[in-house]
Structures are given as C-alpha cells and as structure tokens.
C-alpha atoms as a PDB file:
ATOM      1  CA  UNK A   1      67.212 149.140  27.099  1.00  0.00           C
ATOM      2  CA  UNK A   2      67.128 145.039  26.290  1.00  0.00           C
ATOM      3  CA  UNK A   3      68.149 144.803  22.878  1.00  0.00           C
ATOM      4  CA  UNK A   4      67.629 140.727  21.284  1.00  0.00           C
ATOM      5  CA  UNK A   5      70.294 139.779  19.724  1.00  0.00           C
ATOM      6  CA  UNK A   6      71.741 136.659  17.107  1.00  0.00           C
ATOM      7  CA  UNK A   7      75.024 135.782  16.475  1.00  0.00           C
ATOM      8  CA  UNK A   8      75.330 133.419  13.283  1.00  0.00           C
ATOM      9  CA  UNK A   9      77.724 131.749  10.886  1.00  0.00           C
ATOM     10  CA  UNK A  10      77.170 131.484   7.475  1.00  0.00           C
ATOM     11  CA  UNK A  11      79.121 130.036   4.336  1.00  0.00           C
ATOM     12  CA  UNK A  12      79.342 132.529   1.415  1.00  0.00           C
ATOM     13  CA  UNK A  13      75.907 130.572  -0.604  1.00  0.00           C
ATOM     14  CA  UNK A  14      74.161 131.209   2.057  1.00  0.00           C
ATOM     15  CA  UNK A  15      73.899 127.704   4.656  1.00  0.00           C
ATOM     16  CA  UNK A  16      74.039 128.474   8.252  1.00  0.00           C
ATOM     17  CA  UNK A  17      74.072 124.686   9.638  1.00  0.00           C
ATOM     18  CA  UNK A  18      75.218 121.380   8.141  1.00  0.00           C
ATOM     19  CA  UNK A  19      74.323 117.820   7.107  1.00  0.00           C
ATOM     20  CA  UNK A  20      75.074 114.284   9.001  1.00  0.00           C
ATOM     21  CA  UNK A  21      74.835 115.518  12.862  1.00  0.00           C
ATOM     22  CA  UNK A  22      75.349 112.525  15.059  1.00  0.00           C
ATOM     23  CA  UNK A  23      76.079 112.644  19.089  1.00  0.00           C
ATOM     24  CA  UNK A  24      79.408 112.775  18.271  1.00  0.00           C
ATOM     25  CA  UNK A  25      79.504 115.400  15.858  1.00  0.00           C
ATOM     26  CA  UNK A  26      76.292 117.251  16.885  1.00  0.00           C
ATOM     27  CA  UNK A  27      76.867 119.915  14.678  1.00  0.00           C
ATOM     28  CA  UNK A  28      77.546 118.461  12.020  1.00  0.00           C
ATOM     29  CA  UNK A  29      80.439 117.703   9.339  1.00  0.00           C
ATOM     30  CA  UNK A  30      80.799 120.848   7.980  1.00  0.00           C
ATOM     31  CA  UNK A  31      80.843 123.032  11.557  1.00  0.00           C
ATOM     32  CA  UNK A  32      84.705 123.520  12.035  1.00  0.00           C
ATOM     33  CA  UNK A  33      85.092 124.613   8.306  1.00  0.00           C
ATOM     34  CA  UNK A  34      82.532 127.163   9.411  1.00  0.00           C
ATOM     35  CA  UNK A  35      83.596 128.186  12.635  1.00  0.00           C
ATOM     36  CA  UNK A  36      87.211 128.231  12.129  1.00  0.00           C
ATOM     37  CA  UNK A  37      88.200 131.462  12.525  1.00  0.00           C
ATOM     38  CA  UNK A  38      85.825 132.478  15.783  1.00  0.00           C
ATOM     39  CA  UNK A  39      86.981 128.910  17.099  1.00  0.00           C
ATOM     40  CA  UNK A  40      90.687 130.519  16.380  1.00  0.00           C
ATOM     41  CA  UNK A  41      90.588 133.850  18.522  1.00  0.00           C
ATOM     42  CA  UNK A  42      91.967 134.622  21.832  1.00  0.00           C
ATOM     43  CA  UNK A  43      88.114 135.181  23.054  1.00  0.00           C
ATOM     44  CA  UNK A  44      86.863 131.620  21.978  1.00  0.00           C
ATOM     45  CA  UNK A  45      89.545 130.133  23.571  1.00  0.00           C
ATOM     46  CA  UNK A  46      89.212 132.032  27.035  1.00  0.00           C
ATOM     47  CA  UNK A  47      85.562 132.006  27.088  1.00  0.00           C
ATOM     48  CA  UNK A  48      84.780 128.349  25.553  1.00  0.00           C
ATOM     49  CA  UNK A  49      88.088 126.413  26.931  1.00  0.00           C
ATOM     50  CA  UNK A  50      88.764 128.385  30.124  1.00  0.00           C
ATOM     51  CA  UNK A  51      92.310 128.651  28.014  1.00  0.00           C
ATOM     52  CA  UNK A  52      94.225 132.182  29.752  1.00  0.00           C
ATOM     53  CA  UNK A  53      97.159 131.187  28.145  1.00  0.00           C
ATOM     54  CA  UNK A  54      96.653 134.023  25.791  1.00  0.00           C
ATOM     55  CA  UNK A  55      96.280 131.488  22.709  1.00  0.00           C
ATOM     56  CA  UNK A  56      94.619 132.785  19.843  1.00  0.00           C
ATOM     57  CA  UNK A  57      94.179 135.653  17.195  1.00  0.00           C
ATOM     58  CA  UNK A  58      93.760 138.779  18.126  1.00  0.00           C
ATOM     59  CA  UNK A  59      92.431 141.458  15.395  1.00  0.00           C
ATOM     60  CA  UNK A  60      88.959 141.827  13.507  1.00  0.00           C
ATOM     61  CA  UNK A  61      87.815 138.242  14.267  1.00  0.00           C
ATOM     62  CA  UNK A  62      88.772 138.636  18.126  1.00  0.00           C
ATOM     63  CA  UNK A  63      87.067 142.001  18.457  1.00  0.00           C
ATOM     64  CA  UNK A  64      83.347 140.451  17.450  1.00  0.00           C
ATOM     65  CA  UNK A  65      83.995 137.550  19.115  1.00  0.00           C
ATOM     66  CA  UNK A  66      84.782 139.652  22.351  1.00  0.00           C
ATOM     67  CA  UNK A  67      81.193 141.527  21.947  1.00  0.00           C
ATOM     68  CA  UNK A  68      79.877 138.091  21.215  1.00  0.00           C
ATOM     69  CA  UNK A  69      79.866 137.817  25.446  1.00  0.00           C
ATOM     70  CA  UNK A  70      79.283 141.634  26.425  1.00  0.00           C
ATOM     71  CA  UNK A  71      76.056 142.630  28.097  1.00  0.00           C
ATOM     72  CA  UNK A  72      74.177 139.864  28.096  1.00  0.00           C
ATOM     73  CA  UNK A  73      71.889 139.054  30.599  1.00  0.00           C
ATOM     74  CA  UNK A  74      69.584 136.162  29.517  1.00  0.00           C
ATOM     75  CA  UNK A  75      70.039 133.461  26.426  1.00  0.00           C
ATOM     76  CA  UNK A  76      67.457 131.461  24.276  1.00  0.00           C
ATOM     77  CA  UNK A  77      68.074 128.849  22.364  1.00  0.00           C
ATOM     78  CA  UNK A  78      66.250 125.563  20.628  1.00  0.00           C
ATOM     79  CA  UNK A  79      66.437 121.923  21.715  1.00  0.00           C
ATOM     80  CA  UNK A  80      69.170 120.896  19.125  1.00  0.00           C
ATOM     81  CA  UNK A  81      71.666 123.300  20.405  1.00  0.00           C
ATOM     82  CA  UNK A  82      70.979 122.430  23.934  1.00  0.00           C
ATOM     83  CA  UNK A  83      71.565 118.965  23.257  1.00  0.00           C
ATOM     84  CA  UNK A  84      68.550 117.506  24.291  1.00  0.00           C
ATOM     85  CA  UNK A  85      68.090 115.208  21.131  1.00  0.00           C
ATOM     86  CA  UNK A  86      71.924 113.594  21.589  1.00  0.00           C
ATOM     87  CA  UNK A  87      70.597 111.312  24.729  1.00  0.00           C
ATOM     88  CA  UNK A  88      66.647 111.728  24.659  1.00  0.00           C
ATOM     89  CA  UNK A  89      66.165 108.878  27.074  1.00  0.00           C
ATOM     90  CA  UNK A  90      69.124 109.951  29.744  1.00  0.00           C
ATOM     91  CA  UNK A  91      67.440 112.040  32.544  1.00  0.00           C
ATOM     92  CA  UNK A  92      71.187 112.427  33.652  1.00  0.00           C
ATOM     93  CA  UNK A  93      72.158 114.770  30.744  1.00  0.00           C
ATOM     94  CA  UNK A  94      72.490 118.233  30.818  1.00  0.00           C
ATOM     95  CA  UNK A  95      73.209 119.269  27.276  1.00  0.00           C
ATOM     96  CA  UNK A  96      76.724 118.744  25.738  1.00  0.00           C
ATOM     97  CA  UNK A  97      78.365 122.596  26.779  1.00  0.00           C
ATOM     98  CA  UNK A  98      80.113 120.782  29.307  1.00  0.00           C
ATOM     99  CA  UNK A  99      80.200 120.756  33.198  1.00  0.00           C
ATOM    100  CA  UNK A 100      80.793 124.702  33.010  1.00  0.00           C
ATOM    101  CA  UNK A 101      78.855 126.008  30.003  1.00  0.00           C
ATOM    102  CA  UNK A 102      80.218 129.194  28.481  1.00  0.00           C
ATOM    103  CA  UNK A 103      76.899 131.129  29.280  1.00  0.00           C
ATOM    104  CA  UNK A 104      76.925 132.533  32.760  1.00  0.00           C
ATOM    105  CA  UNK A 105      73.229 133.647  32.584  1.00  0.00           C
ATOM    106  CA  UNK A 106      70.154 131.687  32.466  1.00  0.00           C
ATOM    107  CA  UNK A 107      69.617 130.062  29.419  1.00  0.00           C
ATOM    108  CA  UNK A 108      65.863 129.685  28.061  1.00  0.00           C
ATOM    109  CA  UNK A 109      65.307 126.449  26.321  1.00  0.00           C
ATOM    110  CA  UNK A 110      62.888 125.820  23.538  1.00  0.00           C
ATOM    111  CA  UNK A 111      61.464 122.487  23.709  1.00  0.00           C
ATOM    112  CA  UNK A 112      58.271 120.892  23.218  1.00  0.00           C
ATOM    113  CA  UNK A 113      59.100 118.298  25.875  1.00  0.00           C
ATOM    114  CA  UNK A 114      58.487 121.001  28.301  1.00  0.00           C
ATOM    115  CA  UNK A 115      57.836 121.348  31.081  1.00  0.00           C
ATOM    116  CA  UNK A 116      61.038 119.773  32.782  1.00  0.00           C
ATOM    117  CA  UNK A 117      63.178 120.431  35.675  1.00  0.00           C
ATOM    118  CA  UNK A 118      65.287 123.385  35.831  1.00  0.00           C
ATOM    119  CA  UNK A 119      69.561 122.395  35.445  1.00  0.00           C
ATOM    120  CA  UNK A 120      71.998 124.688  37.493  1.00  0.00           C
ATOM    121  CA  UNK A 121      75.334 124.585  36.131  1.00  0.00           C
ATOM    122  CA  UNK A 122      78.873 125.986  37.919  1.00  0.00           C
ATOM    123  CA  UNK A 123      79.837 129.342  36.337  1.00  0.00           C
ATOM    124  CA  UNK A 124      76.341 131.237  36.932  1.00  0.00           C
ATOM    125  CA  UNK A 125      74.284 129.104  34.128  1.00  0.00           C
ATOM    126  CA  UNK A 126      70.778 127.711  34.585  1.00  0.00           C
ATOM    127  CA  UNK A 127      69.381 126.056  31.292  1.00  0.00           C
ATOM    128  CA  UNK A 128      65.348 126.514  31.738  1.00  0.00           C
ATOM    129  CA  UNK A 129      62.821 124.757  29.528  1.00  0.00           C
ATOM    130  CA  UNK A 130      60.105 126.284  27.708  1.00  0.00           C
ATOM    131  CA  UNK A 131      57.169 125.091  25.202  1.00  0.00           C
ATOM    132  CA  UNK A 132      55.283 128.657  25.115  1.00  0.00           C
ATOM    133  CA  UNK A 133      55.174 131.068  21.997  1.00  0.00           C
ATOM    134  CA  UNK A 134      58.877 132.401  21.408  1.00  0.00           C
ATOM    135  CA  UNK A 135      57.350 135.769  22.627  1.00  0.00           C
ATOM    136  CA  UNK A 136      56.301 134.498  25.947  1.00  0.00           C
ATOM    137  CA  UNK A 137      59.602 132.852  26.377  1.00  0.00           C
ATOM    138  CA  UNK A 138      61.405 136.162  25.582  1.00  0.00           C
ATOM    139  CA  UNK A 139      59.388 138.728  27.568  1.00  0.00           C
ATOM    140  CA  UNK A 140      60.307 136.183  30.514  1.00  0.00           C
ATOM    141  CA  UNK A 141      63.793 136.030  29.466  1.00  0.00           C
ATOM    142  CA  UNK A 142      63.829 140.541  29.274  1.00  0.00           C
ATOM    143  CA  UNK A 143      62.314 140.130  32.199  1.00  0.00           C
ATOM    144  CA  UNK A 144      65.324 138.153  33.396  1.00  0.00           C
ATOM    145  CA  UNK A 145      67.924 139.949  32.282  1.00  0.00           C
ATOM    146  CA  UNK A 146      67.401 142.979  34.155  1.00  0.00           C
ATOM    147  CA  UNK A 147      68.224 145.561  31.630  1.00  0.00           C
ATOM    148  CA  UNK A 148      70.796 143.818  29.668  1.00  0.00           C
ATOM    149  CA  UNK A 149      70.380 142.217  26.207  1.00  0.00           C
ATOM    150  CA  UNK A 150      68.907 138.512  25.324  1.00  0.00           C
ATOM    151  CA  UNK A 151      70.952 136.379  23.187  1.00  0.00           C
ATOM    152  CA  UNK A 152      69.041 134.101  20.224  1.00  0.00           C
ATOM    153  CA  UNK A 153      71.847 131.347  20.343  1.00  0.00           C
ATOM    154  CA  UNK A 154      70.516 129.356  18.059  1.00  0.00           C
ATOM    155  CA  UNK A 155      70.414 127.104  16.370  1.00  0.00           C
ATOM    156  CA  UNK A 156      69.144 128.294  12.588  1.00  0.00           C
ATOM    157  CA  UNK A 157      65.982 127.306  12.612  1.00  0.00           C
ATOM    158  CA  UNK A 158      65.246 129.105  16.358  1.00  0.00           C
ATOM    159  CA  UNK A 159      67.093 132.097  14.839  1.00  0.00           C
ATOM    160  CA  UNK A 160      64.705 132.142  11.818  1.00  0.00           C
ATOM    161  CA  UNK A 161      61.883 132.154  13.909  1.00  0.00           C
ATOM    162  CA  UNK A 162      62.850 135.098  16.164  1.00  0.00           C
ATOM    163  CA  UNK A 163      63.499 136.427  12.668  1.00  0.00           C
ATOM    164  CA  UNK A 164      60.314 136.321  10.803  1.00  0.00           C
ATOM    165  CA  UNK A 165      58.358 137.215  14.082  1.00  0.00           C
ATOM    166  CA  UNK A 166      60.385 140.860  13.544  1.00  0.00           C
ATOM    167  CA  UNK A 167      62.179 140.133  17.344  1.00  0.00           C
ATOM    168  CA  UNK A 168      65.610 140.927  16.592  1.00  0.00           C
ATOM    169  CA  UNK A 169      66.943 144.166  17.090  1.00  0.00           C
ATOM    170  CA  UNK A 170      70.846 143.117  15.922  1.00  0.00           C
ATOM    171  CA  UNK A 171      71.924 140.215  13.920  1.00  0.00           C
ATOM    172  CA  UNK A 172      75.616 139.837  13.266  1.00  0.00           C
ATOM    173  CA  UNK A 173      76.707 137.348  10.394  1.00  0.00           C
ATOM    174  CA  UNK A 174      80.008 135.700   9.981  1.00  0.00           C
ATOM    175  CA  UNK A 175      80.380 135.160   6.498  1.00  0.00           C
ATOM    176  CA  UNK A 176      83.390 131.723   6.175  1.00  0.00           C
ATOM    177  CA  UNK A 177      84.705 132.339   2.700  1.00  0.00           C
ATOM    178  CA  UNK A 178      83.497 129.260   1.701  1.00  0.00           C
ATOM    179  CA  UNK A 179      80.734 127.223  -0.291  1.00  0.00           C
ATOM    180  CA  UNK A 180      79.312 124.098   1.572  1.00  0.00           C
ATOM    181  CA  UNK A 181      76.215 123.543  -1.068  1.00  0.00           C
ATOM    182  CA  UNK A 182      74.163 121.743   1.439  1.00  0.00           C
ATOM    183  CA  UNK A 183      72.409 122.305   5.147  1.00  0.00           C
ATOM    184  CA  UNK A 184      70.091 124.925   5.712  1.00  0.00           C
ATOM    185  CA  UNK A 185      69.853 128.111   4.161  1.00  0.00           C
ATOM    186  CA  UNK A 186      69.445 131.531   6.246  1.00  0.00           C
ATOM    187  CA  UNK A 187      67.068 133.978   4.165  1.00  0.00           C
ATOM    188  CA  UNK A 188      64.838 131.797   2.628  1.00  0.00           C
ATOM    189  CA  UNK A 189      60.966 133.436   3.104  1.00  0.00           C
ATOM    190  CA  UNK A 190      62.778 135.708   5.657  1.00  0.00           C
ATOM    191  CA  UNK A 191      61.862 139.377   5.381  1.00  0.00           C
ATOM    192  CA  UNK A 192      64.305 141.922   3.670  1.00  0.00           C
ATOM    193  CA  UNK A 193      66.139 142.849   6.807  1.00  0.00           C
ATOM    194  CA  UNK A 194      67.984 145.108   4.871  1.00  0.00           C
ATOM    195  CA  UNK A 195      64.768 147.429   4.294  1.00  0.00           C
ATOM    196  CA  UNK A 196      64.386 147.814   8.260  1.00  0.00           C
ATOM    197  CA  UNK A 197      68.356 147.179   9.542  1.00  0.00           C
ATOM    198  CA  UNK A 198      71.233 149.534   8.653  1.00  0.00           C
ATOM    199  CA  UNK A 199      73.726 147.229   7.727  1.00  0.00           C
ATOM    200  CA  UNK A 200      77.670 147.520   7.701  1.00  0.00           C
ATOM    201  CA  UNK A 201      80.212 145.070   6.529  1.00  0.00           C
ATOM    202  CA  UNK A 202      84.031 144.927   7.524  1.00  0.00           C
ATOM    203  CA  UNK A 203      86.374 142.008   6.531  1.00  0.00           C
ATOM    204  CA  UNK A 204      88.718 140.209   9.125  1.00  0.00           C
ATOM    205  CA  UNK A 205      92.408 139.166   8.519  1.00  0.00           C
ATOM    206  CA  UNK A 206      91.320 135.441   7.980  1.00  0.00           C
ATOM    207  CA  UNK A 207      88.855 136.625   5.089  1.00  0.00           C
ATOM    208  CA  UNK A 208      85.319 136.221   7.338  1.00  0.00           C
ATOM    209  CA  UNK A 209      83.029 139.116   6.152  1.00  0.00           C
ATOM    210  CA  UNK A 210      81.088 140.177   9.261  1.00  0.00           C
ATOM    211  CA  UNK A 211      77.992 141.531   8.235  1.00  0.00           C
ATOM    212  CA  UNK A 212      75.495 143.468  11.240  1.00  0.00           C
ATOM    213  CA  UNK A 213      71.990 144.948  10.627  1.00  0.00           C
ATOM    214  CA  UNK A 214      71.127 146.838  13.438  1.00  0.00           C
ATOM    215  CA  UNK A 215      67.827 148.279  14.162  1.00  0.00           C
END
C-alpha cells in the first residue's frame, strides 16, 4: 500500500530552511551547516554525486539516508526546490538537480505557473507541473507510482501543507545539533503529530537526532 512520505532537516530550535537564498546559493546560507552529516554518508554521495568510490560514513546517518531512496515510486515537491524561481524567464532551464537528477521517478511539481511542458531527464526522471489542490496532485502521483510510496520533497513550506491537510503517513526529522535562530520554523499551527504518529528517536555517531512519526 502507497504510503506519503517527508524527509526533513531541522536545527535543534526548530528552523527547517534558511535566510539569503540567491541562484547561487538556492538554499540558502545556513543549508550545509544543516545538511552536513546526510551530505557526509556513503548514500549521499552515491546517489547525489554518482560517487562509487565508496566515500562517505557509513553507520546511523548512512542507514536513513539509504531508506531515504527505497520504494519510491513518485515525488512531489514545490517550485522553490525545483528551481523554477532561480531563472524565471529561461525556458531552457530545467531546475538546478543537474543533467541527471537524483530522482529516478516522476517528479510532481507544484507551481502556479502551471500548466507547462513536461521535462524528461536521463536516469528515469520526468519533473511534471501542477497548479491543482495538493490532493489532486497526489492521488495522480499514487496513481503513478504503482504501489510504491510518494515522496513530499519539499521544500518546508510544501511539506507543511501536506502536513496540516493530515497527508502524511511517515515523516522522518533530522535533528543538526545546532541553533540557526532564523528561517522558517517546522510546527508552527501544525497539528500535534505526536497525538496521531508513534514516534521513535535514535541518535547517529555525528550527534543528528533522527526523529520518525509513523502512522
């Protein structure tokens, strides 16, 4: 059965994304202090920099970021983390995930811009755009997947949305041991996930908490 399912990083007060994006830093200044120990593991670098080297940390952090990629079948994600606000005016770009995105499934895209023309990408992707309600856009993306699960990508504000609808079956949280003090914050006027979600905590070598509540 499709599960829907987020993957998110989160500083220990609470901010999921940072301030002062620009096209060269699209996600912002505070990303790689975020990031930095899924950006570390042996999975990242296979999956995201093609890297088979066999670079990278293995252990707690590698194991999530390994299930990161299992099962899915279909992805959704806003505008922002698609890229489509970098070069709004180039009909030539396809998002900033590079010439072989790390998907390999399509790849719903939440955009009020819709409708536009479909993207292929080498490596199995397709990035799709959509302007429907989220649930339209994700009982087409079920349909899609063909039994597997559907992947909220992101970016925090998408996430919150699929959120507060009461969409997502598992949300795993990578909790940085840090305090950034700025950005947007996760669980503001967001249900108590808690009260519906069993929820189960394990800490990783690097000190990331990962946090799950699955339904």
């Amino acid at each position: 059965m499709t599960r829907v399912r987020i993957d998110l990083f989160v500083s220990l007060d609470g901010y999921t994304s940072t301030t002062d994006h620009s096209p060269e830093n699209p996600m912002g200044q505070d990303w790689g202090r975020l990031t930095e120990a899924y950006a570390a593991t042996r999975t990242f670098h296979e999956r995201v920099f093609g890297d088979t080297s066999g670079a990278g940390t293995e252990g707690i952090d590698d194991s999530y970021a390994a299930a990161h990629f299992e099962g899915i079948g279909a992805e959704i994600m806003g505008a922002a983390m698609f890229g489509l606000h970098t070069y709004p005016d180039n009909p030539d770009w396809k998002g900033w995930w590079g010439d072989e995105p790390p998907f390999g499934t399509p790849v719903y895209v939440l955009t009020h811009t819709a409708p536009r023309p479909s993207i292929p990408m080498p490596g199995g992707t397709t990035f799709h755009f959509r302007s429907t309600a989220i649930e339209d856009v994700l009982a087409e993306a079920v349909e899609t997947a063909g039994g597997l699960d559907v992947r909220v990508g992101g970016g925090v504000s998408t996430a919150r949305d699929f959120l507060r609808a009461g969409l997502v079956d598992d949300l795993h949280l990578m909790v940085a041991p840090i305090l950034l003090g700025r950005g947007t914050r996760l669980w503001d006027d967001l249900p108590a996930l808690d009260l519906t979600h069993k929820v189960t905590t394990e800490v990783a070598e690097s000190g990331t908490t990962h946090v799950t509540f699955t339904r």
